[in-house]
C-alpha atoms as a PDB file:
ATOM      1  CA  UNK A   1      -3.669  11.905 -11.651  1.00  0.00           C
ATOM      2  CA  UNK A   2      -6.038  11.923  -8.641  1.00  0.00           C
ATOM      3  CA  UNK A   3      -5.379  10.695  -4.974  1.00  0.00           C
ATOM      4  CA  UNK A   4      -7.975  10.086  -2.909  1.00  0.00           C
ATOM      5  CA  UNK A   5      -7.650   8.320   0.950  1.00  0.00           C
ATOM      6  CA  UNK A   6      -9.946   6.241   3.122  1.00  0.00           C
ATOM      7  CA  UNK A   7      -9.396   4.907   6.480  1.00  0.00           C
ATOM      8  CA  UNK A   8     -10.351   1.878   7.134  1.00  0.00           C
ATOM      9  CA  UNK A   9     -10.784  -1.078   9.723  1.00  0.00           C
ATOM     10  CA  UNK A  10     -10.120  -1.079  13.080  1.00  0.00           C
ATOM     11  CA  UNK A  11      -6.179  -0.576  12.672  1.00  0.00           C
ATOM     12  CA  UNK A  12      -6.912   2.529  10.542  1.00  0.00           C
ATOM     13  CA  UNK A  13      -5.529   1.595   7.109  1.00  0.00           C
ATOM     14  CA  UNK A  14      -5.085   4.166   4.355  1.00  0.00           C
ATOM     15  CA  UNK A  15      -6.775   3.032   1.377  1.00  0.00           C
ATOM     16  CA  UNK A  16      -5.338   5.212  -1.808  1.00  0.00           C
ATOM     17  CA  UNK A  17      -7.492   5.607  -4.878  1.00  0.00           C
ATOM     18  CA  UNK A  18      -5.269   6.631  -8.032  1.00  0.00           C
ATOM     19  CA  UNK A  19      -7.692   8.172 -10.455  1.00  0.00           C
ATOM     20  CA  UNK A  20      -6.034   8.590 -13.973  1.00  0.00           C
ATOM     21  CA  UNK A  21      -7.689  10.826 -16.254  1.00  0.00           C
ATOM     22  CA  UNK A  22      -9.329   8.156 -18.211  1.00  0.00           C
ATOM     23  CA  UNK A  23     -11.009   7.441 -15.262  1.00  0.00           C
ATOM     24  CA  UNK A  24      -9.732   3.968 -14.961  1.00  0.00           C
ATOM     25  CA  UNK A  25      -8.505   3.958 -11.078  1.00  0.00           C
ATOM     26  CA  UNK A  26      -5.918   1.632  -9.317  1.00  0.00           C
ATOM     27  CA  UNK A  27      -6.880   0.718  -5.412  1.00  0.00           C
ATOM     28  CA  UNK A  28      -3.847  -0.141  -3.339  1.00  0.00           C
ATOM     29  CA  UNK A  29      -3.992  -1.626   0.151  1.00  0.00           C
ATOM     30  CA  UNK A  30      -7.941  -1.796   0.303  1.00  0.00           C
ATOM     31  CA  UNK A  31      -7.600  -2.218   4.056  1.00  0.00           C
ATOM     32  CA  UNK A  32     -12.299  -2.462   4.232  1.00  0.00           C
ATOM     33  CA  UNK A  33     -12.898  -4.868   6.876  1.00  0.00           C
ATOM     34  CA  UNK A  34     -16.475  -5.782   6.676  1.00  0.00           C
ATOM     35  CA  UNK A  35     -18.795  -4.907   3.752  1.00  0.00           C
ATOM     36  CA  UNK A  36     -20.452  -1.879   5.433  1.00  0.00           C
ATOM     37  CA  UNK A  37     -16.469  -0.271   4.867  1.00  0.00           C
ATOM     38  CA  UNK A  38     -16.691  -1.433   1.573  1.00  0.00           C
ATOM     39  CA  UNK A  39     -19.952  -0.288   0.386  1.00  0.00           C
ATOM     40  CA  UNK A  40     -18.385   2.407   1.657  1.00  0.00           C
ATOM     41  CA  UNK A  41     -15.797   2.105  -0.931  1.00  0.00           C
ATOM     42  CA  UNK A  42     -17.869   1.162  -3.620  1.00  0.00           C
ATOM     43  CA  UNK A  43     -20.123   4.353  -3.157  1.00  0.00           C
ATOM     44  CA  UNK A  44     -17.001   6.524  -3.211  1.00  0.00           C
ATOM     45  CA  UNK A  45     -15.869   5.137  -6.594  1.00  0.00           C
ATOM     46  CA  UNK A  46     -18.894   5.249  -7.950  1.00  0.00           C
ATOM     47  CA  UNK A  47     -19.634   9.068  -7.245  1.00  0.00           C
ATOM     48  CA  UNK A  48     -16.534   9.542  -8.609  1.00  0.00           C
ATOM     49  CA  UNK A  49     -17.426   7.759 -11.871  1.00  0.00           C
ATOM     50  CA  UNK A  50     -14.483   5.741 -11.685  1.00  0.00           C
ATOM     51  CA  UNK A  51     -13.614   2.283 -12.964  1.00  0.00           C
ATOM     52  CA  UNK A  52     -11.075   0.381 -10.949  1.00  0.00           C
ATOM     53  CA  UNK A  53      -8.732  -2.183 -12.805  1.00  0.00           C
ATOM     54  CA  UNK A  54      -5.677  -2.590 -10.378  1.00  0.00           C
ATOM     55  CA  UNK A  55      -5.453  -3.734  -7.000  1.00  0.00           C
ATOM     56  CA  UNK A  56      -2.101  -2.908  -5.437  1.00  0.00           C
ATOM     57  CA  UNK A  57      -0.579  -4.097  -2.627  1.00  0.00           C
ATOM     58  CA  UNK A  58       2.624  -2.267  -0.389  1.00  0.00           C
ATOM     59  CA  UNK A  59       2.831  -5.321   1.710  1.00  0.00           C
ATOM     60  CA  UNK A  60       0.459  -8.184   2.650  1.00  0.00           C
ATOM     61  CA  UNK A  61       0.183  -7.169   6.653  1.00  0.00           C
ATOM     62  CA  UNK A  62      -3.481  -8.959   7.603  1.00  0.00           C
ATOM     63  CA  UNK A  63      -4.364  -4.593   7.879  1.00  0.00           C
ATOM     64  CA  UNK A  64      -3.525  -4.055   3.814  1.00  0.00           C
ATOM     65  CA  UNK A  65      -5.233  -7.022   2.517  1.00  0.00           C
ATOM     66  CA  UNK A  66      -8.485  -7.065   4.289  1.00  0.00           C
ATOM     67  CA  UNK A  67     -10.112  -5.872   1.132  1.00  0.00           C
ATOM     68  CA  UNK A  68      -8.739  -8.316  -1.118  1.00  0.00           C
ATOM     69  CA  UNK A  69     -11.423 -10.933  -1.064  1.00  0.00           C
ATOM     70  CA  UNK A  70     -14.558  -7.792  -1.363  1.00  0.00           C
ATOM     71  CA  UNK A  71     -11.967  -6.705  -4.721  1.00  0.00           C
ATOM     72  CA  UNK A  72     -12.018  -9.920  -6.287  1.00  0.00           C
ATOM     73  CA  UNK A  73     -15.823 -10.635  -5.625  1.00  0.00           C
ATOM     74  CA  UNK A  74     -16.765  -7.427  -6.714  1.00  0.00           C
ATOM     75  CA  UNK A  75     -14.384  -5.735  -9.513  1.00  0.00           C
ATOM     76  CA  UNK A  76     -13.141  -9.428 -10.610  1.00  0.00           C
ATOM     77  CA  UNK A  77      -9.184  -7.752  -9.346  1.00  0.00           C
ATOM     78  CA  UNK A  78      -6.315 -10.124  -7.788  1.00  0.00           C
ATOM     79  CA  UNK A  79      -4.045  -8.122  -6.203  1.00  0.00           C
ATOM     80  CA  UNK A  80      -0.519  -7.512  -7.593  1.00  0.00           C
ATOM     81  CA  UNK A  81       2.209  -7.820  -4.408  1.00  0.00           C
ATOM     82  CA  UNK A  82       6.067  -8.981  -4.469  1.00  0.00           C
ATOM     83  CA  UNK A  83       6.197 -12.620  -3.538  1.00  0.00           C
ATOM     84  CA  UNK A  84       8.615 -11.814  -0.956  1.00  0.00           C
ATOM     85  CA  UNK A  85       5.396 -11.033   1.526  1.00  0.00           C
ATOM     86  CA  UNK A  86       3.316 -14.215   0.455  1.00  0.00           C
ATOM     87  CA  UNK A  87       4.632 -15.926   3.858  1.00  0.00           C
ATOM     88  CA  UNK A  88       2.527 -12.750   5.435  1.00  0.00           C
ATOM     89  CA  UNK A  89      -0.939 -13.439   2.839  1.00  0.00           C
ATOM     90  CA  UNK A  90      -0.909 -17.236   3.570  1.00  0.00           C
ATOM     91  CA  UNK A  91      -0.530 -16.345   7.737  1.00  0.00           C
ATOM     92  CA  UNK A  92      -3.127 -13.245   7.448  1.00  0.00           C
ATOM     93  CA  UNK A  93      -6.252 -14.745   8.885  1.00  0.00           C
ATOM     94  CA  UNK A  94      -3.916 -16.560  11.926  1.00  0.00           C
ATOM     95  CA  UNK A  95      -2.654 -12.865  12.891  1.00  0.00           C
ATOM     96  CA  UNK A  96      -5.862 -11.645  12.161  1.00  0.00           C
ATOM     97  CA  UNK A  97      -6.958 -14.039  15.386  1.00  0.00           C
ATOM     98  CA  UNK A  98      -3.931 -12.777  17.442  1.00  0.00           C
ATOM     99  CA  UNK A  99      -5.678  -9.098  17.207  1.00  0.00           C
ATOM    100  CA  UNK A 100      -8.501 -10.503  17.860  1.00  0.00           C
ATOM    101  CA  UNK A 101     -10.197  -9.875  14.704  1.00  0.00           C
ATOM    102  CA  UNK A 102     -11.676 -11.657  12.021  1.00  0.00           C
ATOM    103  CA  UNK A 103     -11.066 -12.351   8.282  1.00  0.00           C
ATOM    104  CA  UNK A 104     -11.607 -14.828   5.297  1.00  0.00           C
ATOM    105  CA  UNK A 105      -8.729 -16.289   3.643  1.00  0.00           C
ATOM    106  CA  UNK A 106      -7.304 -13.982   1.627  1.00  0.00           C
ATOM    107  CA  UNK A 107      -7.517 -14.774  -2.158  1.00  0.00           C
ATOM    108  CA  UNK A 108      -4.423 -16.162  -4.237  1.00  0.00           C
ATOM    109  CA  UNK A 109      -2.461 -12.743  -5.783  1.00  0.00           C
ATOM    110  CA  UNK A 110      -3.060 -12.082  -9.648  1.00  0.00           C
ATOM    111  CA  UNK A 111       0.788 -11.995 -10.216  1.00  0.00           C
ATOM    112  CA  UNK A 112       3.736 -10.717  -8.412  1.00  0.00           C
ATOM    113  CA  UNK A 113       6.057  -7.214  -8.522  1.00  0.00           C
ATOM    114  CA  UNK A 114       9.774  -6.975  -8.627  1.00  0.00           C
ATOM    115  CA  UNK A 115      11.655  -4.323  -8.066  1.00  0.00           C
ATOM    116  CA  UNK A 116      12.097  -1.539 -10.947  1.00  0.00           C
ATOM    117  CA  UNK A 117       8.910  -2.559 -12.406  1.00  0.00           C
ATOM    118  CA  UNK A 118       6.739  -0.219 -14.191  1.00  0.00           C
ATOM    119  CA  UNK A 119       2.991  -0.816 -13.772  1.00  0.00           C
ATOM    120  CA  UNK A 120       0.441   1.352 -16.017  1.00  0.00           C
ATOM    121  CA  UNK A 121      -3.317   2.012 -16.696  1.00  0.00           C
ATOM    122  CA  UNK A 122      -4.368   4.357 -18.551  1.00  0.00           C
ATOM    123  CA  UNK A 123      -1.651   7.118 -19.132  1.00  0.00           C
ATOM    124  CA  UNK A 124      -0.402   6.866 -15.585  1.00  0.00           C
ATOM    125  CA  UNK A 125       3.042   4.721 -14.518  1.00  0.00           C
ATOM    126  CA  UNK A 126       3.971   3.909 -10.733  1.00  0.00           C
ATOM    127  CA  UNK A 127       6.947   2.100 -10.524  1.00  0.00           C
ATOM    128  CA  UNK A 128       7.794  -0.378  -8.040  1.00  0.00           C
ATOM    129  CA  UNK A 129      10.231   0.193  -5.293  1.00  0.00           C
ATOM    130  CA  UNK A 130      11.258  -2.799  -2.904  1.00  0.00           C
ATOM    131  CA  UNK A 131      11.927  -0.949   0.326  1.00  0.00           C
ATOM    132  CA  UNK A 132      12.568  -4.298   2.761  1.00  0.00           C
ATOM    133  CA  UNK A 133      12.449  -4.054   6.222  1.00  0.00           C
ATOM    134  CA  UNK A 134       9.676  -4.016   8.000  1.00  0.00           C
ATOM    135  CA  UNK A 135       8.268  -6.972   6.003  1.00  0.00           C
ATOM    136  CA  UNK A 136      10.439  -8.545   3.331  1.00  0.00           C
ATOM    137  CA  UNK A 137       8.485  -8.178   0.659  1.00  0.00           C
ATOM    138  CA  UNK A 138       7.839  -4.376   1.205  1.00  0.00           C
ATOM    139  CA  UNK A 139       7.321  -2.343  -2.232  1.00  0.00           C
ATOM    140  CA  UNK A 140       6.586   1.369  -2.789  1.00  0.00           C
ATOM    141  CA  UNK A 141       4.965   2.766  -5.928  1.00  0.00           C
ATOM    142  CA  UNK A 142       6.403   5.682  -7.232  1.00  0.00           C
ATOM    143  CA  UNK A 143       4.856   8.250  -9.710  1.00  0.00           C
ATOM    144  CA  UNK A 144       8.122  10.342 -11.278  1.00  0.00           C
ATOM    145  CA  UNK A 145       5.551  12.529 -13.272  1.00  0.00           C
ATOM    146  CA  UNK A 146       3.631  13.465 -10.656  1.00  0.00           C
ATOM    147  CA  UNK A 147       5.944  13.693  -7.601  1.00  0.00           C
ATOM    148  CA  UNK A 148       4.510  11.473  -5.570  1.00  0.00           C
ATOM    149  CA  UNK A 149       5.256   7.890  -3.624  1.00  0.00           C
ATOM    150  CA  UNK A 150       2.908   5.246  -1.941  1.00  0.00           C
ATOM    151  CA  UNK A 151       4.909   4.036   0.940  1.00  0.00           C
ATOM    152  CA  UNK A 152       3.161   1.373   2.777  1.00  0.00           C
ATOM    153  CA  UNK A 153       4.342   0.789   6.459  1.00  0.00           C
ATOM    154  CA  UNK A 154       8.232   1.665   5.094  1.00  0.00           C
ATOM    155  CA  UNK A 155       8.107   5.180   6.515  1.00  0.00           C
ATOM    156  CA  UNK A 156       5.511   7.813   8.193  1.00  0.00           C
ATOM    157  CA  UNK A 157       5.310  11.223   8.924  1.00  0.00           C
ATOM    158  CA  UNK A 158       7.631  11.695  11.366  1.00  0.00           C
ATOM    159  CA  UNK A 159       8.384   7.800  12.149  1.00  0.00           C
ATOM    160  CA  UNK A 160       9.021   4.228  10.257  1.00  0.00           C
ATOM    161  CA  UNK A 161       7.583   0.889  10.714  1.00  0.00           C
ATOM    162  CA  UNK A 162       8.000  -1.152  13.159  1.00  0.00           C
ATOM    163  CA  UNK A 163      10.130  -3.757  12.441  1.00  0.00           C
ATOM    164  CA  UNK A 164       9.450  -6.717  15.021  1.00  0.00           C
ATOM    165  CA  UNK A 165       6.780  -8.444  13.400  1.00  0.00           C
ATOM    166  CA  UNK A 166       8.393 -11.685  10.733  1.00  0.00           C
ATOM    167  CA  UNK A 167      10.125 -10.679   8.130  1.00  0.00           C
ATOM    168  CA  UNK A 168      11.091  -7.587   9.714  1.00  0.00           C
ATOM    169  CA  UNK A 169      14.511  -6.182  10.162  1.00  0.00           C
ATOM    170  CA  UNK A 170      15.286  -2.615  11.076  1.00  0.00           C
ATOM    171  CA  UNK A 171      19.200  -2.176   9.301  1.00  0.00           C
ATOM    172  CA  UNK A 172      17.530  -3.236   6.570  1.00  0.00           C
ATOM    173  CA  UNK A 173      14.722  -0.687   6.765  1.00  0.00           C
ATOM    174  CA  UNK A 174      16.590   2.088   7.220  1.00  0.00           C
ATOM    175  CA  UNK A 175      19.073   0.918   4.536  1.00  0.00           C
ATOM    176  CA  UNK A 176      15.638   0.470   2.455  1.00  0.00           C
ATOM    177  CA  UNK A 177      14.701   3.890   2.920  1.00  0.00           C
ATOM    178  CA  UNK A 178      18.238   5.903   3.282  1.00  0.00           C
ATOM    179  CA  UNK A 179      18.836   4.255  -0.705  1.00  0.00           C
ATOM    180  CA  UNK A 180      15.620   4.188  -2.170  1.00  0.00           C
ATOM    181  CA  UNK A 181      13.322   6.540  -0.741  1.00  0.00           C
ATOM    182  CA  UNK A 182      15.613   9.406   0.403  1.00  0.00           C
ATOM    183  CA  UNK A 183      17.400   9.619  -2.925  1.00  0.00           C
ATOM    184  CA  UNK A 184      13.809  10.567  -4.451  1.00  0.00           C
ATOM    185  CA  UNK A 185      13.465  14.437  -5.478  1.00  0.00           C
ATOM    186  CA  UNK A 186      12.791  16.292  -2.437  1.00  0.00           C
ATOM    187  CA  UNK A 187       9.717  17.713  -3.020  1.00  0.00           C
ATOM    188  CA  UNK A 188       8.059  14.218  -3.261  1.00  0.00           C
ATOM    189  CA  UNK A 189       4.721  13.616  -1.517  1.00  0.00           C
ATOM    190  CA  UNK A 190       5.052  10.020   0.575  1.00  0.00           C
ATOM    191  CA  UNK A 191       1.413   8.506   0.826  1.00  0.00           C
ATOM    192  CA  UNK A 192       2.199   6.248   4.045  1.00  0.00           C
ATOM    193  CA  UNK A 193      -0.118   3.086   5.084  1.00  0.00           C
ATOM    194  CA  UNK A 194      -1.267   5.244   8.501  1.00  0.00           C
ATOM    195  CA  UNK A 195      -1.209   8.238   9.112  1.00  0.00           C
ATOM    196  CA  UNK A 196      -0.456  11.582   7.197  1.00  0.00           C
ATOM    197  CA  UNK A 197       0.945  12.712   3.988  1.00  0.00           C
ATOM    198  CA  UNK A 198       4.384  14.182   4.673  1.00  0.00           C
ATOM    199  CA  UNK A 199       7.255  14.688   2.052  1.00  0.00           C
ATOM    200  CA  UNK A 200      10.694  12.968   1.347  1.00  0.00           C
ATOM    201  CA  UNK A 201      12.063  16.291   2.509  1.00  0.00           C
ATOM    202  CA  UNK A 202      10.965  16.462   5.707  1.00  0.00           C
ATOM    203  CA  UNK A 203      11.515  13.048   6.398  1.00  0.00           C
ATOM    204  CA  UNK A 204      15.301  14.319   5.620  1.00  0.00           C
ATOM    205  CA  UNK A 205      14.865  16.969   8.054  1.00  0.00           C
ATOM    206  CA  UNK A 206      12.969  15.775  10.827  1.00  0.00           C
ATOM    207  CA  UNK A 207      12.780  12.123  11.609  1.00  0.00           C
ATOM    208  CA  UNK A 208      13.970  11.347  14.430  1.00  0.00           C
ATOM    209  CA  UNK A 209      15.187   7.793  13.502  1.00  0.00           C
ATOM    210  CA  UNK A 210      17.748   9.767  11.219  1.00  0.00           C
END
């Protein structure tokens, strides 16, 4: 398995490509804002000679879903999300506004994740974590094989998410990510929604909200 990152929009999404060796690829949070970003996008997969047939979401923040409408248009993907965040998809393009930015309505989601679930293509398996708290319908996608964890806004390098926005609660974050991110193997890789890659480890270590 493959991970590559773009940043994208003006709030500086990460955008994770999961390349399994069959080439098939999933996309989660495709944060492109306006069709120059995902051109971008589109010219990235394509060097790559992949072929993208999911489209994840961690949470449905107006920032992770920007893409969703150039994914269905273009790759003919809805995007899988828990149906805990839908309150945050149908109220995207109003928050959008209260940034200041723009958006189209974000497309209706091709299905929704629950917790525990595994989710394949190809020969690769991420299974979904709900890790609550900063939105309610928060998930993570873990990869046991390969060590590695797609966070969303749960936790960062060195910080968590912020917890004031609807839906948000911080006991329950940190309970979210003191029972079902911390208990991961140490040496797991967290892919957070901003920022840098850090580890479950050093989170352990070195966060200061623990």
């Amino acid at each position: 398995m493959e991970i590559y990152k773009l940043v994208f929009s003006p709030i500086e999404v990460n955008t994770f490509i999961v390349a399994d060796p069959s080439n098939d690829c999933a996309i989660i949070d495709c944060g492109c804002y306006d069709k120059a970003e995902f051109d971008e996008l589109v010219q990235f997969i394509e060097s790559k000679k992949l072929n993208p047939v999911l489209l994840l979401n961690t949470h449905c923040h107006l920032d992770h879903i920007f893409g969703n409408r150039f994914m269905l248009e273009k790759y003919g993907l809805r995007a899988l999300a828990c149906k805990e965040d839908e309150v945050n998809r149908k109220k995207a393009v109003q928050h959008a506004a209260l940034f200041g930015l723009a958006m189209s309505e974000p497309p209706e989601p091709g299905g929704f994740i629950s917790d525990n679930q595994a989710i394949t293509f190809g020969t690769t398996e991420l299974v979904a974590l709900h890790v609550p708290g900063h939105s309610a319908g928060s998930m993570a996608f873990y990869s046991e094989k390969n060590g590695y964890v797609f966070t969303g806004d749960a936790i960062f390098a060195g910080s968590i998410g912020r917890t004031d926005l609807e839906g948000g609660n911080h006991k329950i974050l940190i309970n979210s990510i003191l029972t079902r991110l911390f208990v991961l193997p140490p040496s797991t890789v967290v892919f957070p929604g901003h920022g840098e890659q850090t580890t479950i480890e050093r989170e352990k270590m070195t966060n200061p909200y623990f």
